[in-house]
N, C-alpha and C. Protein backbone atom coordinates (compact mmCIF):
# COMPACT_ATOMS: atom_id res chain seq x y z
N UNK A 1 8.99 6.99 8.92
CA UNK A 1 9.23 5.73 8.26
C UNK A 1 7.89 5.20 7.76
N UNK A 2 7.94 4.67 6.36
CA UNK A 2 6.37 4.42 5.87
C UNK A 2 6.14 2.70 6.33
N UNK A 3 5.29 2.18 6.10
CA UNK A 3 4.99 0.89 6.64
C UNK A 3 3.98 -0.16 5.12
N UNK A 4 3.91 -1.03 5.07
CA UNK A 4 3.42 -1.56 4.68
C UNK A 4 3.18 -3.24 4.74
N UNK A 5 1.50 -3.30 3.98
CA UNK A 5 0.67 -4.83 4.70
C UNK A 5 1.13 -5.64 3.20
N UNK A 6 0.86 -7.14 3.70
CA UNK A 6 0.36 -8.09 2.70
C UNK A 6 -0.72 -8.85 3.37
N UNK A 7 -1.65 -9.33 2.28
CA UNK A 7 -2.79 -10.30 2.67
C UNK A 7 -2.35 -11.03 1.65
N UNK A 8 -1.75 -12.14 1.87
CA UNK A 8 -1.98 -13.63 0.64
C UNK A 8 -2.72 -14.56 1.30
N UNK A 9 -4.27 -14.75 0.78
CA UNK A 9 -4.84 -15.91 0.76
C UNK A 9 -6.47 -15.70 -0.12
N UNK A 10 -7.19 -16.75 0.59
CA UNK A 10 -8.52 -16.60 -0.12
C UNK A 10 -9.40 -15.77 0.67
N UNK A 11 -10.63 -15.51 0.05
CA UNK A 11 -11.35 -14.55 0.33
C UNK A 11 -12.07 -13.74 -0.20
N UNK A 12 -13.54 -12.95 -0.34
CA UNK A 12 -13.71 -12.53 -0.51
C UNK A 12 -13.37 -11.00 -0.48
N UNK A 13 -13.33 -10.36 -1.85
CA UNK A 13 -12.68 -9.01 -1.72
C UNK A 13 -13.02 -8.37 -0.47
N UNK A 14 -13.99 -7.85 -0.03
CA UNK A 14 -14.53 -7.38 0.83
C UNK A 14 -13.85 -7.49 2.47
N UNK A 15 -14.10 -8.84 2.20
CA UNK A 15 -12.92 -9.33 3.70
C UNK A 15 -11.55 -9.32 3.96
N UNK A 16 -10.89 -9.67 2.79
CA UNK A 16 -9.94 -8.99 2.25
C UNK A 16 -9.52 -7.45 2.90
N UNK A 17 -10.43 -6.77 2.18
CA UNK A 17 -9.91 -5.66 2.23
C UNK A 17 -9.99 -4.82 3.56
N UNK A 18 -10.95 -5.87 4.60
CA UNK A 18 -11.01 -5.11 5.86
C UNK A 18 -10.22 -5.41 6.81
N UNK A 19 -9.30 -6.65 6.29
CA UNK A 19 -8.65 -7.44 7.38
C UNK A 19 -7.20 -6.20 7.10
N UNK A 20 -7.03 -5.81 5.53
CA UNK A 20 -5.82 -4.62 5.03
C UNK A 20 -6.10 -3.01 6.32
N UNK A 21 -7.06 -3.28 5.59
CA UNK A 21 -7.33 -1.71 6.26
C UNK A 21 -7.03 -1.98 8.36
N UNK A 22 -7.48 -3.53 8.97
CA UNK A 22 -7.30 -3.07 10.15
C UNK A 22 -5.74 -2.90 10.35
N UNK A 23 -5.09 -3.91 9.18
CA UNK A 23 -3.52 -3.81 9.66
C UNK A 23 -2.39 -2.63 9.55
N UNK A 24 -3.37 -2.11 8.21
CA UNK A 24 -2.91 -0.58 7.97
C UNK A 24 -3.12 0.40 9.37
N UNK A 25 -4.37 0.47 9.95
CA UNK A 25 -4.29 0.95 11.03
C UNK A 25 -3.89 0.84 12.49
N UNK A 26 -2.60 -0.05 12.07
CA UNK A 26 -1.69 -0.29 13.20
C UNK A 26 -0.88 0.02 12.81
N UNK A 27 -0.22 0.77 11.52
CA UNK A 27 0.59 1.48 10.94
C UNK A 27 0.30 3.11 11.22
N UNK A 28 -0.34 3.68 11.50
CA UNK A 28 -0.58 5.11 11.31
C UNK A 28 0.47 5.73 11.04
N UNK A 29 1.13 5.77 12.42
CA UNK A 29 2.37 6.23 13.57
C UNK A 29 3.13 5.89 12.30
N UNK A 30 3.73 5.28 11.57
CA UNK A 30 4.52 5.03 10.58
C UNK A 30 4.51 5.95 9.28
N UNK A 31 3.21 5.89 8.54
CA UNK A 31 2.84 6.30 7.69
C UNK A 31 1.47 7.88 7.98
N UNK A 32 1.42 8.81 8.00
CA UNK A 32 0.08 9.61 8.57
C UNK A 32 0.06 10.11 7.03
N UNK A 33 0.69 10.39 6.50
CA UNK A 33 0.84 11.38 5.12
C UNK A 33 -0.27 10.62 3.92
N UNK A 34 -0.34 9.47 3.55
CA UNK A 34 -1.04 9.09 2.59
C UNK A 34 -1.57 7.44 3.05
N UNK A 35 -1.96 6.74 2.35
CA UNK A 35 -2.63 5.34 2.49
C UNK A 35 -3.35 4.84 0.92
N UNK A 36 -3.01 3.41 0.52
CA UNK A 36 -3.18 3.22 -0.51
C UNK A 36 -2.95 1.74 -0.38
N UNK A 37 -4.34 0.93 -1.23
CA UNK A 37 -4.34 -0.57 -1.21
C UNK A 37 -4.91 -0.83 -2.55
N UNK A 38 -4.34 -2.07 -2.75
CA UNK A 38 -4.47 -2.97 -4.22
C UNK A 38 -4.65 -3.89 -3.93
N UNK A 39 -5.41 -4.53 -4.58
CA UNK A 39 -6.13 -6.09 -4.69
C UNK A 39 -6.09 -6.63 -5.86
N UNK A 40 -4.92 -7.82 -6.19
CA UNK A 40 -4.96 -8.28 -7.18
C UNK A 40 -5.66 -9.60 -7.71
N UNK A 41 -6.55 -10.17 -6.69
CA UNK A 41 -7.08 -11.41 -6.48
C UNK A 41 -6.07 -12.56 -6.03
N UNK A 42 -4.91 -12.46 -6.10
CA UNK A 42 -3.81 -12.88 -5.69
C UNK A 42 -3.25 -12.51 -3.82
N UNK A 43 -3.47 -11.40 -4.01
CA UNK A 43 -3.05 -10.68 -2.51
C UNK A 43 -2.78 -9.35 -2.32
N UNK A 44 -3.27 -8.70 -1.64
CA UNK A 44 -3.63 -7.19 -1.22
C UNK A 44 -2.76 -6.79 -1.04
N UNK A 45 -1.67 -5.50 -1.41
CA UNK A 45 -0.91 -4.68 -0.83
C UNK A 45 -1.62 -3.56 -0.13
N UNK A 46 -0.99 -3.13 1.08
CA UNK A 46 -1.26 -2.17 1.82
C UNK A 46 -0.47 -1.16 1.78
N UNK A 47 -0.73 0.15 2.00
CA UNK A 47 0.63 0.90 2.21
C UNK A 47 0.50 2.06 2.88
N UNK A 48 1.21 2.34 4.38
CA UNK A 48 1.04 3.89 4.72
C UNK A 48 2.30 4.69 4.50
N UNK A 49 2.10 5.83 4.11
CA UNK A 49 3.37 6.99 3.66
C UNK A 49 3.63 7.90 4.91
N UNK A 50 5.40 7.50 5.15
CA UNK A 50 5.49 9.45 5.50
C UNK A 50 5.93 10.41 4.82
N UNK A 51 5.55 11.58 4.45
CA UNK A 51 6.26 12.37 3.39
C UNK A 51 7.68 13.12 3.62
N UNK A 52 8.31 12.73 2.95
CA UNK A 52 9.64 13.24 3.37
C UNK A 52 10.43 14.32 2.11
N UNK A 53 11.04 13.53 1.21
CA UNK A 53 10.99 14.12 0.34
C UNK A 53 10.15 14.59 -0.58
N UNK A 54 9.45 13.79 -1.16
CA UNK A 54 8.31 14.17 -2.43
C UNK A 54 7.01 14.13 -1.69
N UNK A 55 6.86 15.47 -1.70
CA UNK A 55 5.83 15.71 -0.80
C UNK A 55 4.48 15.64 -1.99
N UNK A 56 4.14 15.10 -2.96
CA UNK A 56 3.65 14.97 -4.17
C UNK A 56 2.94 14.01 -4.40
N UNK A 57 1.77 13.75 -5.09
CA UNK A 57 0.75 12.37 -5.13
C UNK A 57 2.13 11.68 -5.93
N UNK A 58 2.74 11.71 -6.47
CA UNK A 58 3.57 10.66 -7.19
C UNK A 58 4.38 9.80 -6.52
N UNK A 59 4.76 10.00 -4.85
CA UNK A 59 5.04 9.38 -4.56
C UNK A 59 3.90 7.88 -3.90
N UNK A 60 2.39 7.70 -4.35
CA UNK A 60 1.14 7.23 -3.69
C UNK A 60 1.80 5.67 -4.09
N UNK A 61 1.75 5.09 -3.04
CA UNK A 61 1.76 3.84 -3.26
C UNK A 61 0.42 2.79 -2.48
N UNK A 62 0.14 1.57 -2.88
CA UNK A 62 1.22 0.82 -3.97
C UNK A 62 1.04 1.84 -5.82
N UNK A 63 2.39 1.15 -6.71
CA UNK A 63 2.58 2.14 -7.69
C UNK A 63 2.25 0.81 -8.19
N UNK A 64 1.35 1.47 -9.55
CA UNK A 64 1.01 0.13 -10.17
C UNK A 64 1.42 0.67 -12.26
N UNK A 65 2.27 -0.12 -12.57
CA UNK A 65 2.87 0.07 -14.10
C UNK A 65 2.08 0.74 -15.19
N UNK A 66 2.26 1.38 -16.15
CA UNK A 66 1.29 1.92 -16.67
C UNK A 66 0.71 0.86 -17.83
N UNK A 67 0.79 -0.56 -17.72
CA UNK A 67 -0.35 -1.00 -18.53
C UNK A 67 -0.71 -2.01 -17.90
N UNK A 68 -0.61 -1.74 -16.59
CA UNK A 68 -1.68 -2.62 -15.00
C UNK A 68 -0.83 -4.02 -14.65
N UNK A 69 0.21 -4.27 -15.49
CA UNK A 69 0.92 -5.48 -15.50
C UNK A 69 1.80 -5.86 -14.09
N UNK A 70 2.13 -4.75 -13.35
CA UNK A 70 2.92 -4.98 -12.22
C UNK A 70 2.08 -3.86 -11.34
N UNK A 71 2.97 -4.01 -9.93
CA UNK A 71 2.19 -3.78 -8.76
C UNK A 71 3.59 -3.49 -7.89
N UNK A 72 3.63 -2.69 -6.86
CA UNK A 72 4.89 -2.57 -6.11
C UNK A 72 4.57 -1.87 -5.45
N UNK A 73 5.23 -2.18 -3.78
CA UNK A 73 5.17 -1.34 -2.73
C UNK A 73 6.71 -1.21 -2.41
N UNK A 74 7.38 -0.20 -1.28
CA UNK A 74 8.95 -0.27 -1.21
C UNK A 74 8.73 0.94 -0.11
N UNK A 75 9.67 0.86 0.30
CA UNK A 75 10.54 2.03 1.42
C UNK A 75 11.40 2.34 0.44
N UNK A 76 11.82 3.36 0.06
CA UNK A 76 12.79 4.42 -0.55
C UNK A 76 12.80 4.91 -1.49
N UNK A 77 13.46 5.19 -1.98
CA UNK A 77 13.79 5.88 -3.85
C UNK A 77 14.03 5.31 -4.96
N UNK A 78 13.37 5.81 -5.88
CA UNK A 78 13.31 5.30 -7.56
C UNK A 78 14.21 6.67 -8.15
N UNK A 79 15.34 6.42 -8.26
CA UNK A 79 16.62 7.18 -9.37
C UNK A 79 16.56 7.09 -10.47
């Protein structure tokens, strides 16, 4: 089962991103297969993967739109 963080508040990126990474690593056990964070100045997604089906970088989250406009993390499948 994959897991994933949010950080909404202020902060410097930096702090930010270490407060993601410790919460991600209370995820391992959830996610071991991949790990992937975004910072939108808004609020950090975190994300750990387990690989199940798509054993493939395409499944790397967070997935971010191809003209940077959106941002998304999720548990399951895109049909």
């Amino acid at each position: 089962m994959c897991g994933f963080v949010v950080f909404a508040g202020e902060g410097d990126a930096g702090q930010r991103a270490t407060v993601v990474c410790s919460m991600l690593a209370t995820l391992g056990h959830r996610g071991p297969d991949d790990e992937g964070i975004v910072d939108d100045e808004l609020a950090v997604l975190g994300f750990r993967r387990l690989s199940i089906l798509d054993l493939t970088a395409h499944g790397h989250q967070p997935m971010t739109s191809a003209d940077g406009r959106y941002t998304i993390v999720f548990n399951g499948e895109i049909l």
